[in-house]
PDB file of N, CA and C in Angstrom:
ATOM      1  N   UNK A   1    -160.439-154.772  34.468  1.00  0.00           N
ATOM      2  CA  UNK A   1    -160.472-156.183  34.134  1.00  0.00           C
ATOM      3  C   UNK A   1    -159.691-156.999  35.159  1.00  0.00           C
ATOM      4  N   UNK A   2    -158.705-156.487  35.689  1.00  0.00           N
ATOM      5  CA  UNK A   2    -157.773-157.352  36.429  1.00  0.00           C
ATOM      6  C   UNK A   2    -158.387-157.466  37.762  1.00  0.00           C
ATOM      7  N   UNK A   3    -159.040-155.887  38.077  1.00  0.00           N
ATOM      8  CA  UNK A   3    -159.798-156.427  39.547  1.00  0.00           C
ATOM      9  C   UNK A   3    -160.977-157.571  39.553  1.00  0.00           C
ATOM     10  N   UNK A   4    -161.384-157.444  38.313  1.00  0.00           N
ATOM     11  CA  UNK A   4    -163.005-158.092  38.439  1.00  0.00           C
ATOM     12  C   UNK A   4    -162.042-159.565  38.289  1.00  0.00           C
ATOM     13  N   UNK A   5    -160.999-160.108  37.952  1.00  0.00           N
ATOM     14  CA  UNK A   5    -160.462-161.508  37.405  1.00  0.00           C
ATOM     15  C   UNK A   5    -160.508-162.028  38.925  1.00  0.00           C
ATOM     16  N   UNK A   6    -159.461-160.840  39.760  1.00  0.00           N
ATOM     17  CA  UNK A   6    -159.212-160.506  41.328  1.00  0.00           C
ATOM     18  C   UNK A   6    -160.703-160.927  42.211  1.00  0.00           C
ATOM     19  N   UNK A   7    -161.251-160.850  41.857  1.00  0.00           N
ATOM     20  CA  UNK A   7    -162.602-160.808  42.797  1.00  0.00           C
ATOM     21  C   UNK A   7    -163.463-162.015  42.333  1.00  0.00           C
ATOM     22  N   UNK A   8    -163.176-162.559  41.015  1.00  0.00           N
ATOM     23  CA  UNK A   8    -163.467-164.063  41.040  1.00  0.00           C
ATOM     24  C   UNK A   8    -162.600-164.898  41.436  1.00  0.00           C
ATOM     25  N   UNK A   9    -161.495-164.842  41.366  1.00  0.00           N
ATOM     26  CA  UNK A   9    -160.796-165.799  42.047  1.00  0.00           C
ATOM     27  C   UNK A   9    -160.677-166.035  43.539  1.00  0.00           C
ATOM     28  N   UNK A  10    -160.998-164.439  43.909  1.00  0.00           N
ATOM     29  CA  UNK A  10    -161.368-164.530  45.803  1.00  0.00           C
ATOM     30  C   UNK A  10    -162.973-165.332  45.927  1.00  0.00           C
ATOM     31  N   UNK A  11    -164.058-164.836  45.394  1.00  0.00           N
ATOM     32  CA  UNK A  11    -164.981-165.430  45.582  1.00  0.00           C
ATOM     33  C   UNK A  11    -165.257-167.100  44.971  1.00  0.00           C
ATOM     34  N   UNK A  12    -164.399-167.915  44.277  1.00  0.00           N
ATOM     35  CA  UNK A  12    -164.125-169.249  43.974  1.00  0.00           C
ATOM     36  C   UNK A  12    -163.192-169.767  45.432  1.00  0.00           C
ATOM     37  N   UNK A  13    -162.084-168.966  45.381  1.00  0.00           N
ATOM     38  CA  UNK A  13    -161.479-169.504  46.446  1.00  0.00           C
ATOM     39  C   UNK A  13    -162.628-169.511  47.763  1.00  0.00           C
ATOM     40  N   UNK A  14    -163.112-168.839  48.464  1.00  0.00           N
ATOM     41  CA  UNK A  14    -164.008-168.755  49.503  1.00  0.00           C
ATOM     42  C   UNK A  14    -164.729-169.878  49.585  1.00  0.00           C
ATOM     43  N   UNK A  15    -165.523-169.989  48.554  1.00  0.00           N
ATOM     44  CA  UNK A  15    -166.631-170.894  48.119  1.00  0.00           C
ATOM     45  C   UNK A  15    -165.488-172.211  48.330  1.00  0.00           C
ATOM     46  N   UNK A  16    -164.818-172.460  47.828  1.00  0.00           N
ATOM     47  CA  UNK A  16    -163.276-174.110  47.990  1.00  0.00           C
ATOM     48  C   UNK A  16    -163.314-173.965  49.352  1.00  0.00           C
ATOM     49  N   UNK A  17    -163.150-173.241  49.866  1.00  0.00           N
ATOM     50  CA  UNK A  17    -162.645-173.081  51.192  1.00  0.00           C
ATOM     51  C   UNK A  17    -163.719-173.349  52.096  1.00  0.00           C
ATOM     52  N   UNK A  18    -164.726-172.752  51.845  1.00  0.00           N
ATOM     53  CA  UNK A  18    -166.036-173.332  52.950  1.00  0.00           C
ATOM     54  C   UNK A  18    -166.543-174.521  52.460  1.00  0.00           C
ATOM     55  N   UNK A  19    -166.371-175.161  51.613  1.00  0.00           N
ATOM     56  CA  UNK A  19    -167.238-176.513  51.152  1.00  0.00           C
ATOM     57  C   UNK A  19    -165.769-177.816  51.664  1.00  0.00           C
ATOM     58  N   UNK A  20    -164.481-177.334  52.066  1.00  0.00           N
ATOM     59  CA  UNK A  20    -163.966-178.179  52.199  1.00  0.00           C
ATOM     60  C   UNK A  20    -163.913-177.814  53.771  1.00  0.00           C
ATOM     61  N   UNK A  21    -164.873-176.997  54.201  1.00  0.00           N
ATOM     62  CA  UNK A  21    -164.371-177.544  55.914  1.00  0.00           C
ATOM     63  C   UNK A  21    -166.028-177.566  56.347  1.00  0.00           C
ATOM     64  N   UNK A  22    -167.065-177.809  55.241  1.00  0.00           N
ATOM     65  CA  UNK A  22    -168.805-178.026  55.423  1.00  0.00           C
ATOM     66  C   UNK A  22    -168.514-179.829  55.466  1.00  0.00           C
ATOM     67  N   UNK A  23    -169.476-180.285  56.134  1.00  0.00           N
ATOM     68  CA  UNK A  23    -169.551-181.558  55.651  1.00  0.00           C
ATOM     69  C   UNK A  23    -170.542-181.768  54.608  1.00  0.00           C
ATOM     70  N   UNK A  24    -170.534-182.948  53.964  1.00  0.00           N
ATOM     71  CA  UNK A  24    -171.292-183.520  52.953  1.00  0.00           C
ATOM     72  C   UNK A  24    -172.279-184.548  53.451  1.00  0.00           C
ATOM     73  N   UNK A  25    -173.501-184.807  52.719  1.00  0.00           N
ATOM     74  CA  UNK A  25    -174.476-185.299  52.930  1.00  0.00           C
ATOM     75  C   UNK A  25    -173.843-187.131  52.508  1.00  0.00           C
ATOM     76  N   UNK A  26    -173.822-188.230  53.170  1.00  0.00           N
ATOM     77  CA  UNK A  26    -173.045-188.903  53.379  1.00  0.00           C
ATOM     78  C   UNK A  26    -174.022-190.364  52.610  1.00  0.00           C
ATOM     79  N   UNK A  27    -175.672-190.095  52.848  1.00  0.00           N
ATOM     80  CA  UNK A  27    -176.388-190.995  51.987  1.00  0.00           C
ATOM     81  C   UNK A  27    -176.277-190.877  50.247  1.00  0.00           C
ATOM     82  N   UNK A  28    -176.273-189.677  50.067  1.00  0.00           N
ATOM     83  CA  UNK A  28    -175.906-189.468  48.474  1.00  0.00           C
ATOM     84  C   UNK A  28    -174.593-189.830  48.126  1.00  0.00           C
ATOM     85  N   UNK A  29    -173.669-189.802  49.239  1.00  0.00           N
ATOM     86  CA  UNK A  29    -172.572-189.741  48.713  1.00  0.00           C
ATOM     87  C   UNK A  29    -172.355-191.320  48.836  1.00  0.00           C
ATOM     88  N   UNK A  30    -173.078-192.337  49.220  1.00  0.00           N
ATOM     89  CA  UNK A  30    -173.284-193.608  49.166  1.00  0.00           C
ATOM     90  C   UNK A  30    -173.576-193.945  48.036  1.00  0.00           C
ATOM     91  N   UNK A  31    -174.675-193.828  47.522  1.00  0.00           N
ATOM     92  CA  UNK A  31    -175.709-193.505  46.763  1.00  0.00           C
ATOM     93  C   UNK A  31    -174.767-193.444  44.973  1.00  0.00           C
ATOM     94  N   UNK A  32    -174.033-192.181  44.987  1.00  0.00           N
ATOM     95  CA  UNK A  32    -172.970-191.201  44.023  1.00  0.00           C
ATOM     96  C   UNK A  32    -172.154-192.565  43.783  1.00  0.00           C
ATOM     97  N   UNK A  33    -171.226-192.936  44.983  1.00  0.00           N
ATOM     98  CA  UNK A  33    -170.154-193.510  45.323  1.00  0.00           C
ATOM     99  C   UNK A  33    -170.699-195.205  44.215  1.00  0.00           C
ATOM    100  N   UNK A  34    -171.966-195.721  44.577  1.00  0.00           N
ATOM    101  CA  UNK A  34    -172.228-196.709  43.665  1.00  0.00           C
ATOM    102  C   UNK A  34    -172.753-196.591  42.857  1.00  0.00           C
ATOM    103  N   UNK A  35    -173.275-195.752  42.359  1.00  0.00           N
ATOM    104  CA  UNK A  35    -173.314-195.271  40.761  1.00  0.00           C
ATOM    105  C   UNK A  35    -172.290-194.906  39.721  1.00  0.00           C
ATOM    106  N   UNK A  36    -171.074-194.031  40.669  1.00  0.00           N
ATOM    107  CA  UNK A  36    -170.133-193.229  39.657  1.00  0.00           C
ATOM    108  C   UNK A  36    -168.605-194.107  40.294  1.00  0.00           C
ATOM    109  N   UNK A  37    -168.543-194.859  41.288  1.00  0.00           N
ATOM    110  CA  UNK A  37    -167.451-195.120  41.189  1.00  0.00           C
ATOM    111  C   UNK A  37    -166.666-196.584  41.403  1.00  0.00           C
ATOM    112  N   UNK A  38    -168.564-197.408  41.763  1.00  0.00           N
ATOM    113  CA  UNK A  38    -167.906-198.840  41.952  1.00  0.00           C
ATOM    114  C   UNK A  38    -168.046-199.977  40.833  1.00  0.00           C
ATOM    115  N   UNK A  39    -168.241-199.139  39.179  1.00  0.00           N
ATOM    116  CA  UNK A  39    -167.182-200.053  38.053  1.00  0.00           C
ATOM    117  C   UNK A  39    -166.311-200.334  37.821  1.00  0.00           C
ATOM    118  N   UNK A  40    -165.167-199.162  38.619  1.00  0.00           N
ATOM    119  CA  UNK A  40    -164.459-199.370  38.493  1.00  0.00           C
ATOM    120  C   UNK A  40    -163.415-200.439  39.646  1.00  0.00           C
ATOM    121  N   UNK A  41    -164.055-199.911  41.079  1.00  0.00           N
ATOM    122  CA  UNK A  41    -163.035-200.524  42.050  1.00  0.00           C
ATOM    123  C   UNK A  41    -164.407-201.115  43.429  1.00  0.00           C
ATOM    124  N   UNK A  42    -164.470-202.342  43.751  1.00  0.00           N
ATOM    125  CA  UNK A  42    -164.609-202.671  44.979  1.00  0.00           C
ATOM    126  C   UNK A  42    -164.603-201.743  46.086  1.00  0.00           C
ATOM    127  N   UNK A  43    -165.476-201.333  47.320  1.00  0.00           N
ATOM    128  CA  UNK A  43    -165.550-200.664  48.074  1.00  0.00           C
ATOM    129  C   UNK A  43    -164.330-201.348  49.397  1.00  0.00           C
ATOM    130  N   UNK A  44    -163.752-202.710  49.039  1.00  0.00           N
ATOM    131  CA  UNK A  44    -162.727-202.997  49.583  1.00  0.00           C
ATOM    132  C   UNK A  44    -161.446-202.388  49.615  1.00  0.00           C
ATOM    133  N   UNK A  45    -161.063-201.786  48.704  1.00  0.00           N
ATOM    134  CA  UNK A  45    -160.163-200.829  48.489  1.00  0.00           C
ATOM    135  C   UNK A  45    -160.308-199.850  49.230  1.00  0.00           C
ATOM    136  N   UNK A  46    -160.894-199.779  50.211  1.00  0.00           N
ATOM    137  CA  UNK A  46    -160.970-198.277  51.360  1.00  0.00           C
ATOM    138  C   UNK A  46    -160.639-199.285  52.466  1.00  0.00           C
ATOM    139  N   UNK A  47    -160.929-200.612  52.766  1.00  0.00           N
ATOM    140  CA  UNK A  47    -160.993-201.272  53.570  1.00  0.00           C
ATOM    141  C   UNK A  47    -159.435-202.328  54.082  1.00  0.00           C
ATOM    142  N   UNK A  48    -158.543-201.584  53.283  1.00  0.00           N
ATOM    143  CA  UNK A  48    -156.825-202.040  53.275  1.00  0.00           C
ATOM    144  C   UNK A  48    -156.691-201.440  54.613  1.00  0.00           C
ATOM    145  N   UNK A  49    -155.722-202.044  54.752  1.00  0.00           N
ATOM    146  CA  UNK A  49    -154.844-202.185  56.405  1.00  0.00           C
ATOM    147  C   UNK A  49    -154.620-200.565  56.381  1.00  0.00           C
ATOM    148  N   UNK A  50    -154.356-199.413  57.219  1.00  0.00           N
ATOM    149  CA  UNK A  50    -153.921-198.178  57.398  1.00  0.00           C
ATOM    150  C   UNK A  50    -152.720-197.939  56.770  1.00  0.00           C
ATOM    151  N   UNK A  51    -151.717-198.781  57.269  1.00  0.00           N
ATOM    152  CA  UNK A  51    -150.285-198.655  56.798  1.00  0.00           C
ATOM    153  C   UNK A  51    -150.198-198.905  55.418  1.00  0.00           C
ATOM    154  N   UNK A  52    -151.507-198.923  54.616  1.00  0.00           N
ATOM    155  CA  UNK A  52    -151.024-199.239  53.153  1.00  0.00           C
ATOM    156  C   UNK A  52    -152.283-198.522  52.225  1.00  0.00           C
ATOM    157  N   UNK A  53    -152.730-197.547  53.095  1.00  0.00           N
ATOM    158  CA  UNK A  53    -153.435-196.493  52.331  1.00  0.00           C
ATOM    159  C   UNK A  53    -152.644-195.322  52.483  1.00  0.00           C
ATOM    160  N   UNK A  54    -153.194-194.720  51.442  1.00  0.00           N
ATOM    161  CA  UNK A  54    -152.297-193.615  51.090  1.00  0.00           C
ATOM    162  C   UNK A  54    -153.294-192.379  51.604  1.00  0.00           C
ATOM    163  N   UNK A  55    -153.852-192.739  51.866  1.00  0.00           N
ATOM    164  CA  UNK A  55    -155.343-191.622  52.803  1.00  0.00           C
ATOM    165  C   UNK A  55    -154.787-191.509  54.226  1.00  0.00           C
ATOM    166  N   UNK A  56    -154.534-190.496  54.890  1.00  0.00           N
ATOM    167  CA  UNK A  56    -154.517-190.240  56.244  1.00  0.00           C
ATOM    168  C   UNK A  56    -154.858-189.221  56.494  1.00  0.00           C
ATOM    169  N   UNK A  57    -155.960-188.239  56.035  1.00  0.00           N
ATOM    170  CA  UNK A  57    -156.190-186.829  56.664  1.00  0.00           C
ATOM    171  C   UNK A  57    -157.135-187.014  55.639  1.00  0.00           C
ATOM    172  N   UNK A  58    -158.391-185.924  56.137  1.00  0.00           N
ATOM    173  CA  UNK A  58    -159.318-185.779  55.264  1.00  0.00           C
ATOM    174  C   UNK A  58    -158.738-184.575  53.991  1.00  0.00           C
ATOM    175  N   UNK A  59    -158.035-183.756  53.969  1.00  0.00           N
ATOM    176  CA  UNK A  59    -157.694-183.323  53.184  1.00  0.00           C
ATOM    177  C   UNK A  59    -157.043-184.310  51.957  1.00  0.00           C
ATOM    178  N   UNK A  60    -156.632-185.149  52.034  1.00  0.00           N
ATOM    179  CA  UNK A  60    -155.633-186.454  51.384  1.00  0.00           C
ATOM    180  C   UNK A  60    -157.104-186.867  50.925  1.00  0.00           C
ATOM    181  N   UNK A  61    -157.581-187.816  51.389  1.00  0.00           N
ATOM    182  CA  UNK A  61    -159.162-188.010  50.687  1.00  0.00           C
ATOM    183  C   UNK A  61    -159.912-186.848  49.733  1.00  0.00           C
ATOM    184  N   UNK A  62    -160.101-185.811  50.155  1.00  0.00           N
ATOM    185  CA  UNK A  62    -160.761-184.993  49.260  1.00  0.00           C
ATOM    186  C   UNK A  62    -160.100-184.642  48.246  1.00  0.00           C
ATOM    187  N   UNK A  63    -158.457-184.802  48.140  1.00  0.00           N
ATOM    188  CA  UNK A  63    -157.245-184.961  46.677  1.00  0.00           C
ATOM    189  C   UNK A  63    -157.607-185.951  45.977  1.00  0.00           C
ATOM    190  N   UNK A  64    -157.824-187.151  46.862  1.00  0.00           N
ATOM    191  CA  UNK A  64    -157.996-188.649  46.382  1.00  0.00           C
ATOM    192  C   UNK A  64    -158.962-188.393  44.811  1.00  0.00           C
ATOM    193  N   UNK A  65    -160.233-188.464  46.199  1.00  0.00           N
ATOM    194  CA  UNK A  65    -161.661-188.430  45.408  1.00  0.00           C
ATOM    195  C   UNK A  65    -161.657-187.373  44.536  1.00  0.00           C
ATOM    196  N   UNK A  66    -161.059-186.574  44.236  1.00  0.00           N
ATOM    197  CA  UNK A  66    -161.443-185.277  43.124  1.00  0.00           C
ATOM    198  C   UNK A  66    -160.336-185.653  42.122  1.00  0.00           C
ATOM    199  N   UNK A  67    -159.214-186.263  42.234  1.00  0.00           N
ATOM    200  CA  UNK A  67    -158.169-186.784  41.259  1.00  0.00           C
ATOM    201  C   UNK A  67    -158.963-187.808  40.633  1.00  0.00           C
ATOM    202  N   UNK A  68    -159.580-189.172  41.042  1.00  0.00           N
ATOM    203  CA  UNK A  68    -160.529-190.262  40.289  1.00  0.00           C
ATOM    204  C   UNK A  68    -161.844-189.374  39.906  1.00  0.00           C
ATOM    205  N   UNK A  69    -162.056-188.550  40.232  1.00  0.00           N
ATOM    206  CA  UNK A  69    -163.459-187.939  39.505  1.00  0.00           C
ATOM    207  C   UNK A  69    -163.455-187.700  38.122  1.00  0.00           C
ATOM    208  N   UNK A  70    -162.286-187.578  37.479  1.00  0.00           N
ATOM    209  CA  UNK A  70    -162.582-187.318  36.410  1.00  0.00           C
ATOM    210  C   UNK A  70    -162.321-188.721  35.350  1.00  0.00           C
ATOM    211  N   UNK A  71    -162.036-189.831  36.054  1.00  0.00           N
ATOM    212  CA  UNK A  71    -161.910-190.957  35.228  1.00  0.00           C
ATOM    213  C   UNK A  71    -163.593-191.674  35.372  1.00  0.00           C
ATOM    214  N   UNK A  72    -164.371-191.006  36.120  1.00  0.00           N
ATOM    215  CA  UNK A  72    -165.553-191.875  36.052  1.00  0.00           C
ATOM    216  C   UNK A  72    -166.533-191.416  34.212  1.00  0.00           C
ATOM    217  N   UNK A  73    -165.784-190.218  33.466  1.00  0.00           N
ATOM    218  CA  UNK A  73    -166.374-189.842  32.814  1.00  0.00           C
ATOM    219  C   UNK A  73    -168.040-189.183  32.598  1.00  0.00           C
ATOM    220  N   UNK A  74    -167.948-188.783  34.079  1.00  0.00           N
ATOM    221  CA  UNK A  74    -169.583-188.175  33.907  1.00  0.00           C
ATOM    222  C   UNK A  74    -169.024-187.001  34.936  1.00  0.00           C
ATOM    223  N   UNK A  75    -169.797-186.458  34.405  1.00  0.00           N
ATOM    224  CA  UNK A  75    -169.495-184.878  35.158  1.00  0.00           C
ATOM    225  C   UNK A  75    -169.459-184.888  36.623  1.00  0.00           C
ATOM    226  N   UNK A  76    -168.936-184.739  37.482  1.00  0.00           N
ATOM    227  CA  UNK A  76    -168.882-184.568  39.438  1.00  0.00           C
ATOM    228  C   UNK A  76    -168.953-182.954  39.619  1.00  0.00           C
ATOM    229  N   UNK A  77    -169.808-182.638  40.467  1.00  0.00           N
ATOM    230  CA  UNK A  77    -169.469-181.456  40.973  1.00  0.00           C
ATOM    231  C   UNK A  77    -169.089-181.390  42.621  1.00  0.00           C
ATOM    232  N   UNK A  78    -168.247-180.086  42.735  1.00  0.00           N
ATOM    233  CA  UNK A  78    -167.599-180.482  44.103  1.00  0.00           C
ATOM    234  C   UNK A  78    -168.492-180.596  45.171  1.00  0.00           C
ATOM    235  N   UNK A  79    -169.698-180.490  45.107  1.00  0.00           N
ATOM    236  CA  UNK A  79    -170.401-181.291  46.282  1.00  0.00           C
ATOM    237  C   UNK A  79    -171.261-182.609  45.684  1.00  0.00           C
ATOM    238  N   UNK A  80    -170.795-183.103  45.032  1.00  0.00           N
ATOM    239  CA  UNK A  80    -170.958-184.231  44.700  1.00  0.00           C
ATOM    240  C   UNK A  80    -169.829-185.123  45.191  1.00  0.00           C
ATOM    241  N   UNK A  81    -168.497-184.620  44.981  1.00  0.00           N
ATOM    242  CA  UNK A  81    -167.366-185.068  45.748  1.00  0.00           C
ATOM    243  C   UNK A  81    -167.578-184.887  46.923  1.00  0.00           C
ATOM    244  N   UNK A  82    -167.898-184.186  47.595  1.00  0.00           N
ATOM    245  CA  UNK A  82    -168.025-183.470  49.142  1.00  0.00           C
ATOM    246  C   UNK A  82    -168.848-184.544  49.527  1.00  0.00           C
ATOM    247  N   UNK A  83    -169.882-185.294  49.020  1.00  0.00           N
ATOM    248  CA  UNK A  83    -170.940-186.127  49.529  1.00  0.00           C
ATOM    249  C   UNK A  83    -170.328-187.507  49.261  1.00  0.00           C
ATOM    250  N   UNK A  84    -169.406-187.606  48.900  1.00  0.00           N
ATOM    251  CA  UNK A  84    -168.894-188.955  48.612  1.00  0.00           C
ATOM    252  C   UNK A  84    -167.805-188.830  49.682  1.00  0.00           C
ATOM    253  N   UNK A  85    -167.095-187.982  49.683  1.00  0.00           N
ATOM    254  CA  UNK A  85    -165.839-187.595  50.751  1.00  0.00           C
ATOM    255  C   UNK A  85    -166.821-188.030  52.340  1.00  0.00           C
ATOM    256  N   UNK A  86    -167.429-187.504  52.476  1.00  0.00           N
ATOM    257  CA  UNK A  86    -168.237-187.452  53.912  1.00  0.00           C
ATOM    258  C   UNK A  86    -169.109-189.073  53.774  1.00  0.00           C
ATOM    259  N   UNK A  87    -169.186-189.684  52.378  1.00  0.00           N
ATOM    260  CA  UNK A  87    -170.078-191.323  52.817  1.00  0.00           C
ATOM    261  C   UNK A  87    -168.473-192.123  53.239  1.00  0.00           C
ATOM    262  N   UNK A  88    -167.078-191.964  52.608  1.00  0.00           N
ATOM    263  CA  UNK A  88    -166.319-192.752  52.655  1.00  0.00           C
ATOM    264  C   UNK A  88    -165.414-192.575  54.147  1.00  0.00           C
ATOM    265  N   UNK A  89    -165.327-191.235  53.939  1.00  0.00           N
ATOM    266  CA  UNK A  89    -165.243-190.937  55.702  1.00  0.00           C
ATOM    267  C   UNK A  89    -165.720-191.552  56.843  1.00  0.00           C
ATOM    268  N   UNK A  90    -167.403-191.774  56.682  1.00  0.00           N
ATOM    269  CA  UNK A  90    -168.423-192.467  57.885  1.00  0.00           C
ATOM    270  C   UNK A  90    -168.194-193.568  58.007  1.00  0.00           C
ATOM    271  N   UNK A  91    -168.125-194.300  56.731  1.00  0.00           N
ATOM    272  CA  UNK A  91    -168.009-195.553  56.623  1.00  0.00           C
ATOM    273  C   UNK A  91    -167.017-195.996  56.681  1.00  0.00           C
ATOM    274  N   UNK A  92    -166.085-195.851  56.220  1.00  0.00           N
ATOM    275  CA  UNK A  92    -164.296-196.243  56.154  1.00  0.00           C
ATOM    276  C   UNK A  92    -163.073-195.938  56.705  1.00  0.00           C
ATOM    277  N   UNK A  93    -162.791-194.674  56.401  1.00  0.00           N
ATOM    278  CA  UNK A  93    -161.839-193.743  56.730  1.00  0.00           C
ATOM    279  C   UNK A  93    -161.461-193.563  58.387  1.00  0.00           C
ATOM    280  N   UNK A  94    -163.054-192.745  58.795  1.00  0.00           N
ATOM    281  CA  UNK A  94    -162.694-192.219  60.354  1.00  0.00           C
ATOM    282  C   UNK A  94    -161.742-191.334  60.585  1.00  0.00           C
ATOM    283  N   UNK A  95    -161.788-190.341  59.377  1.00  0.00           N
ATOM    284  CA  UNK A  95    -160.637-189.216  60.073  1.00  0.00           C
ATOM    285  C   UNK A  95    -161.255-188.142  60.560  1.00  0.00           C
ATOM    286  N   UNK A  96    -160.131-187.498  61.731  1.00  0.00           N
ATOM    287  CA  UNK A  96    -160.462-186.053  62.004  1.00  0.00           C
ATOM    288  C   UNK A  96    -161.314-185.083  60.981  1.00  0.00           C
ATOM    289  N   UNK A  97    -162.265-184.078  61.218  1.00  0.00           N
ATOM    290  CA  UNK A  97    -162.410-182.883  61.266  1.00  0.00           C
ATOM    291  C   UNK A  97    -161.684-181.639  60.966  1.00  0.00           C
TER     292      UNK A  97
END
């Protein structure tokens, strides 16, 4: 039992691990982004001065976006985040790789 627990948690981790260094499809995540997340906030809110976002690495964004995922109340899956991470990136962000 403990190996097989062992061998899902390696094969979950793997799977986290390659979807956060894959990019995401960036029209859906446009698409996602105004369906699931602009009732709540203006797409101006990505568009604040640098020195007063709290985003500076794409890793920091993909915390961001998966921390508000669960206040939109509809289910996200992580490439649903991944496709929103990669529209807000293109459009906004501009971080490294």
């Amino acid at each position: 039992m403990k190996l097989r627990r062992l061998s899902v948690i390696a094969i979950l981790f793997a799977c986290g691990e390659a979807l956060s260094q894959s990019s995401g499809d960036a029209a859906r995540g446009k698409l996602l982004y105004e369906t699931l997340c602009s009732g709540c906030h203006y797409e101006r809110v990505h568009q604040r001065s640098p020195a007063r976002s709290t985003v500076r690495t794409l890793a920091q964004l993909r915390a961001e976006v998966a921390r508000w995922s669960a206040q939109t109340g509809k289910p996200m899956t992580i490439w649903d985040q991944a496709d929103i991470v990669e529209y807000l990136n293109r459009s906004h962000y501009r971080l490294g790789r």
